[in-house]
Protein backbone atom coordinates (compact mmCIF):
# COMPACT_ATOMS: atom_id res chain seq x y z
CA UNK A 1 5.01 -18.67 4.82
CA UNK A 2 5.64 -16.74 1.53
CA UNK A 3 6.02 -20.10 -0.75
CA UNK A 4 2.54 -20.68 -0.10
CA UNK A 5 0.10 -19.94 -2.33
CA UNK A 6 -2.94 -19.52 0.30
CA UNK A 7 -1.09 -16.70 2.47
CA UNK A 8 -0.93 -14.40 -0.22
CA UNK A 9 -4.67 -14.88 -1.08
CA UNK A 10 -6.23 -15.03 1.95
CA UNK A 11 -3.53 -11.58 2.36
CA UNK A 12 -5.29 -10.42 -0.95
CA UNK A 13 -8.79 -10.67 0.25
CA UNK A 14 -7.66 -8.94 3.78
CA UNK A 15 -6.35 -5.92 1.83
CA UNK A 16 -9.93 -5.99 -0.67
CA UNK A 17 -11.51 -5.81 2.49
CA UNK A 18 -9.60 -3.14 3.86
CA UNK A 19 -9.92 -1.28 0.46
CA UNK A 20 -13.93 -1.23 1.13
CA UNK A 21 -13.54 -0.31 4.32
CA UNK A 22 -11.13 3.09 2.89
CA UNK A 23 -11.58 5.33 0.44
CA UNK A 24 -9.71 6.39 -2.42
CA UNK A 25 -8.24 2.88 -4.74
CA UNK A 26 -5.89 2.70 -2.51
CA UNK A 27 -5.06 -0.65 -1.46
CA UNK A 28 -6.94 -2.19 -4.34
CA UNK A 29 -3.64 -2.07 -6.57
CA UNK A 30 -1.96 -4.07 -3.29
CA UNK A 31 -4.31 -6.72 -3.69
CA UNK A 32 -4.42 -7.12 -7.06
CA UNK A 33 -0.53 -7.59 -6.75
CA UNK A 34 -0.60 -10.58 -3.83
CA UNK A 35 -3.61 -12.53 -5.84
CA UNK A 36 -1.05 -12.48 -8.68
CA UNK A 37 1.15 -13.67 -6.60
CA UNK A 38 -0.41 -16.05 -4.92
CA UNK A 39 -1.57 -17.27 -8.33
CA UNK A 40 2.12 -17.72 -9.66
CA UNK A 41 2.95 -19.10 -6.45
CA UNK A 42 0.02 -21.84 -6.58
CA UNK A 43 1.15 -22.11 -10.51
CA UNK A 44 4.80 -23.30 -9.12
CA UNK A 45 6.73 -20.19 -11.34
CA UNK A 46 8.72 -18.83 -8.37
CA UNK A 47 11.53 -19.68 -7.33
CA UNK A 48 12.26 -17.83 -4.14
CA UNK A 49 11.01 -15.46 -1.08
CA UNK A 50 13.18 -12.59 -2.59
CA UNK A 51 11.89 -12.78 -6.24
CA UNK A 52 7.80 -12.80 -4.82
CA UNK A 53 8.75 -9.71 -2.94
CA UNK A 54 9.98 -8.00 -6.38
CA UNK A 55 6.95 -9.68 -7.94
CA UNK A 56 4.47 -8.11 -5.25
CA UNK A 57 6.05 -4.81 -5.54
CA UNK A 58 6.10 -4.64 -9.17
CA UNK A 59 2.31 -5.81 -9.65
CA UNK A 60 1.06 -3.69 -7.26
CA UNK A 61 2.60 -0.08 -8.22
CA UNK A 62 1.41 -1.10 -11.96
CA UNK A 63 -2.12 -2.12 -10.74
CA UNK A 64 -2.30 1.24 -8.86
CA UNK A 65 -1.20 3.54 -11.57
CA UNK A 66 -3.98 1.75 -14.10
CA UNK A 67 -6.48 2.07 -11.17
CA UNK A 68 -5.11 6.05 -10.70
CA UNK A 69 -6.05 6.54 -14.66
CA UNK A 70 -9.26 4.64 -14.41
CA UNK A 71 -11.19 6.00 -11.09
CA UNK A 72 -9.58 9.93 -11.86
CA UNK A 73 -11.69 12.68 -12.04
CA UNK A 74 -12.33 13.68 -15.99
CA UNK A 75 -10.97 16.76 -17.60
CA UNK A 76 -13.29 19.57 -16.20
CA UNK A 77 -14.78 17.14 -13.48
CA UNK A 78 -13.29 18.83 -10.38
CA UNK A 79 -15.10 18.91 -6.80
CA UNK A 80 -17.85 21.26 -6.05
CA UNK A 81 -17.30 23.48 -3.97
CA UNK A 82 -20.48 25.04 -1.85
CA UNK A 83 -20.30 28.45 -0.43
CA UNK A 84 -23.72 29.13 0.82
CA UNK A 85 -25.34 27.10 3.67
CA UNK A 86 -28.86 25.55 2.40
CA UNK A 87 -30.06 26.94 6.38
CA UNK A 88 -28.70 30.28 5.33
CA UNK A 89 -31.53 32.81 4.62
């Protein structure tokens, strides 16, 4: 099931999904790194189960760490933090 191309899209679009479903960029980078993947799978450029697993793995920590520096908070953007109730007289 790993040779084919299809699996690892169609597992691509499950974990997009999932990432709108879930805060946080989280499993974004994870399916950025099956559609590449699958796309080097469709393309023919693998040659075995273990090297797509090295592939995946690879792919998807460097799509997450260039989504981590994207979607962070700005220096001096931190969360606001509220104190006082807006029903507090």
């Amino acid at each position: 099931m790993v040779s084919l191309w299809w699996v690892w899209m169609a597992f691509a679009v499950a974990l997009a999904i999932v990432e709108v479903l879930s805060p946080g960029f989280i499993f974004l980078g994870f399916a950025i790194g099956a559609a590449v993947t699958g796309a080097l799978v469709g393309l023919g450029m693998v040659p075995s189960g273990a090297v797509l697993a090295v592939i995946f793995a690879v792919v998807s920590v460097v799509a997450w760490l260039v989504l981590r520096q994207i979607f962070r908070p700005k220096d001096g953007d931190q969360v606001k933090i509220i104190d006082k109730d807006i029903n507090e007289g």
